[in-house]
C-alpha atoms as a PDB file:
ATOM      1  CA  UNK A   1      -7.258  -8.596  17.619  1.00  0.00           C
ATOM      2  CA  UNK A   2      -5.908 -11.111  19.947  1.00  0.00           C
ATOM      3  CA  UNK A   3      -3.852  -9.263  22.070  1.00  0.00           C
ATOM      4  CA  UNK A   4      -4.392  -5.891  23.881  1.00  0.00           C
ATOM      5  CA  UNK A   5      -3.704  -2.760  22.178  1.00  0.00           C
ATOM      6  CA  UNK A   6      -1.678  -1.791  25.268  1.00  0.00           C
ATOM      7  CA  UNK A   7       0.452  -4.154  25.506  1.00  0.00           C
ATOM      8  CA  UNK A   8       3.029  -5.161  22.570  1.00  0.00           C
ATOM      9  CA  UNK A   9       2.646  -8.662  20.816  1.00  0.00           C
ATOM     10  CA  UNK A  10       5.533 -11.076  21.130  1.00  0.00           C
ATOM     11  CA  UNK A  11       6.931 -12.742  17.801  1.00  0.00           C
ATOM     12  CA  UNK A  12       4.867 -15.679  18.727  1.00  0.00           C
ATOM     13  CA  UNK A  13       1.827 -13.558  18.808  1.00  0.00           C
ATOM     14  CA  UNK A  14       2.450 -11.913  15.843  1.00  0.00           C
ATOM     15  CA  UNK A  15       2.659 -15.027  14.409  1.00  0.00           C
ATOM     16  CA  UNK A  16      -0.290 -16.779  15.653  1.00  0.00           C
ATOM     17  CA  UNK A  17      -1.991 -13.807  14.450  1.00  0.00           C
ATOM     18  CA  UNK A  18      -1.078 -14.135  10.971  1.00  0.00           C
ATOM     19  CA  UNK A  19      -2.180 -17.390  11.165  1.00  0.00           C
ATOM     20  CA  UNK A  20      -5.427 -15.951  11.865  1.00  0.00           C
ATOM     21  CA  UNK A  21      -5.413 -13.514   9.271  1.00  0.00           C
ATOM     22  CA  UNK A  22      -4.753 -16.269   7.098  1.00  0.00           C
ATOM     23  CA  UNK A  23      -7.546 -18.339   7.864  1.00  0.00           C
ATOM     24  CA  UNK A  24      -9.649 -15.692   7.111  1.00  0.00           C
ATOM     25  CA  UNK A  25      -8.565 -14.702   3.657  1.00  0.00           C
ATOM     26  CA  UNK A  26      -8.931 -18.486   2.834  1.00  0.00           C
ATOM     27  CA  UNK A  27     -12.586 -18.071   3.991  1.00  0.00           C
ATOM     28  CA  UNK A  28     -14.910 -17.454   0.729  1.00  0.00           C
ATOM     29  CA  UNK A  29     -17.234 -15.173   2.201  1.00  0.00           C
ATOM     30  CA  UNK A  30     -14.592 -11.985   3.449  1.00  0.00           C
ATOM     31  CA  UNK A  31     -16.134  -9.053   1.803  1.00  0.00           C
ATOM     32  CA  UNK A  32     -13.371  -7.083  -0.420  1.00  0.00           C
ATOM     33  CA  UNK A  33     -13.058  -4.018   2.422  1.00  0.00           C
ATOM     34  CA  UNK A  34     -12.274  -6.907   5.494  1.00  0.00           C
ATOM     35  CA  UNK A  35      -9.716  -8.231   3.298  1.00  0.00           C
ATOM     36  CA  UNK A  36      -8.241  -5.658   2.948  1.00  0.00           C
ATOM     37  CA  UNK A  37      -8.359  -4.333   6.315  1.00  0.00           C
ATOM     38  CA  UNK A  38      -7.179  -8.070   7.315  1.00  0.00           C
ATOM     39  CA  UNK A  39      -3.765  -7.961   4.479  1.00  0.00           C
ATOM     40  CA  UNK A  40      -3.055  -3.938   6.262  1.00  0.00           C
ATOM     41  CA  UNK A  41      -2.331  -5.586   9.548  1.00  0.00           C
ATOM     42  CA  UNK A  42      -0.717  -8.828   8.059  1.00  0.00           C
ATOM     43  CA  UNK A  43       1.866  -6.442   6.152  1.00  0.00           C
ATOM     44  CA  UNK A  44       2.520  -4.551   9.583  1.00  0.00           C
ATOM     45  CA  UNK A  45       2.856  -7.762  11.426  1.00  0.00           C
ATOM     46  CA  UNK A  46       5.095  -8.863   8.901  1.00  0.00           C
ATOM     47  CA  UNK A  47       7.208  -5.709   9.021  1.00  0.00           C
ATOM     48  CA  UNK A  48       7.755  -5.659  13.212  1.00  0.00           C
ATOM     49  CA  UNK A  49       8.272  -9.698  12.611  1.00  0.00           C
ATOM     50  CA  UNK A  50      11.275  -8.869  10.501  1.00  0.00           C
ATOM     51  CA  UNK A  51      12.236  -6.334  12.773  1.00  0.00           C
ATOM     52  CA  UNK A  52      12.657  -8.894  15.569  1.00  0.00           C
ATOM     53  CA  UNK A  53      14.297 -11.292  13.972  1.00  0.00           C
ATOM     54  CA  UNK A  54      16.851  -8.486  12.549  1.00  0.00           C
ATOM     55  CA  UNK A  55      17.438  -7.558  16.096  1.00  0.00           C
ATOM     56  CA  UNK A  56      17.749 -10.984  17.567  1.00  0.00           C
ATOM     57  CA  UNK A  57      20.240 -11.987  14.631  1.00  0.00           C
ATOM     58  CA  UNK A  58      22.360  -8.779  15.037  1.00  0.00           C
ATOM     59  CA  UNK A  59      22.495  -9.444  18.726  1.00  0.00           C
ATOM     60  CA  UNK A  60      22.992 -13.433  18.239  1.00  0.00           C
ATOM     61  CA  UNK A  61      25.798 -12.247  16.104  1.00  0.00           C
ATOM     62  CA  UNK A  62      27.741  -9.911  18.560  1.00  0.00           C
ATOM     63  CA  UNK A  63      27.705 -12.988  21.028  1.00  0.00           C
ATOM     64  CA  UNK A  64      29.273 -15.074  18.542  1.00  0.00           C
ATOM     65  CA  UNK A  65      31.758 -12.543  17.732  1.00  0.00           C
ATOM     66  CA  UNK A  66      32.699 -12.682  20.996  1.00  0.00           C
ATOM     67  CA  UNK A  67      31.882  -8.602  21.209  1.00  0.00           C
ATOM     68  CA  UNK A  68      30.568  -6.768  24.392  1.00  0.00           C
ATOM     69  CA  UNK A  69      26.936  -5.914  24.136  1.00  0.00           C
ATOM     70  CA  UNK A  70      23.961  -4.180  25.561  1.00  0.00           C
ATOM     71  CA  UNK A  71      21.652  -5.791  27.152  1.00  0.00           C
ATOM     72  CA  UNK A  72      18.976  -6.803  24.897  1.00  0.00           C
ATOM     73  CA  UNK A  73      15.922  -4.090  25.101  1.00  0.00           C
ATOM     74  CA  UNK A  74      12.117  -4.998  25.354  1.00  0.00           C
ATOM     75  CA  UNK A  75      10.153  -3.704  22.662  1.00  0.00           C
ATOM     76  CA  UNK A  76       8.901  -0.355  23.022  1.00  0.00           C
ATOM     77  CA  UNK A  77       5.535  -0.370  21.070  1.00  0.00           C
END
């Protein structure tokens, strides 16, 4: 993986990373077990991607709304 264990990808990394992922299911010669290993993390990536972009639009939607919010939180990975 790209990015350290330790600390938590950014959107942008989770994307470039599934850009990666991509590139190597494309690739003829992935043995059946590395795909599969490789779709796992796209799925998760996919999932915490969502999860962003849920949080973003919620908060995005409070400032529009002309509510009071929190501040918005780093992720806690």
């Amino acid at each position: 993986m790209t990015d350290s264990q330790d600390e938590a990808p950014t959107l942008e990394g989770r994307l470039r990373r599934l850009e990666e992922i991509l590139s190597q299911l494309e690739a003829d010669e992935v043995d059946l077990e590395r795909a599969l290993g490789l779709f796992e993390e796209g799925v998760r990536l996919v999932r915490e991607a969502e999860g962003i972009l849920s949080a973003t639009e919620l908060k995005v939607e409070e400032l529009l709304s002309g509510g009071a919010t929190a501040p918005f939180a780093e992720e806690d990975e």
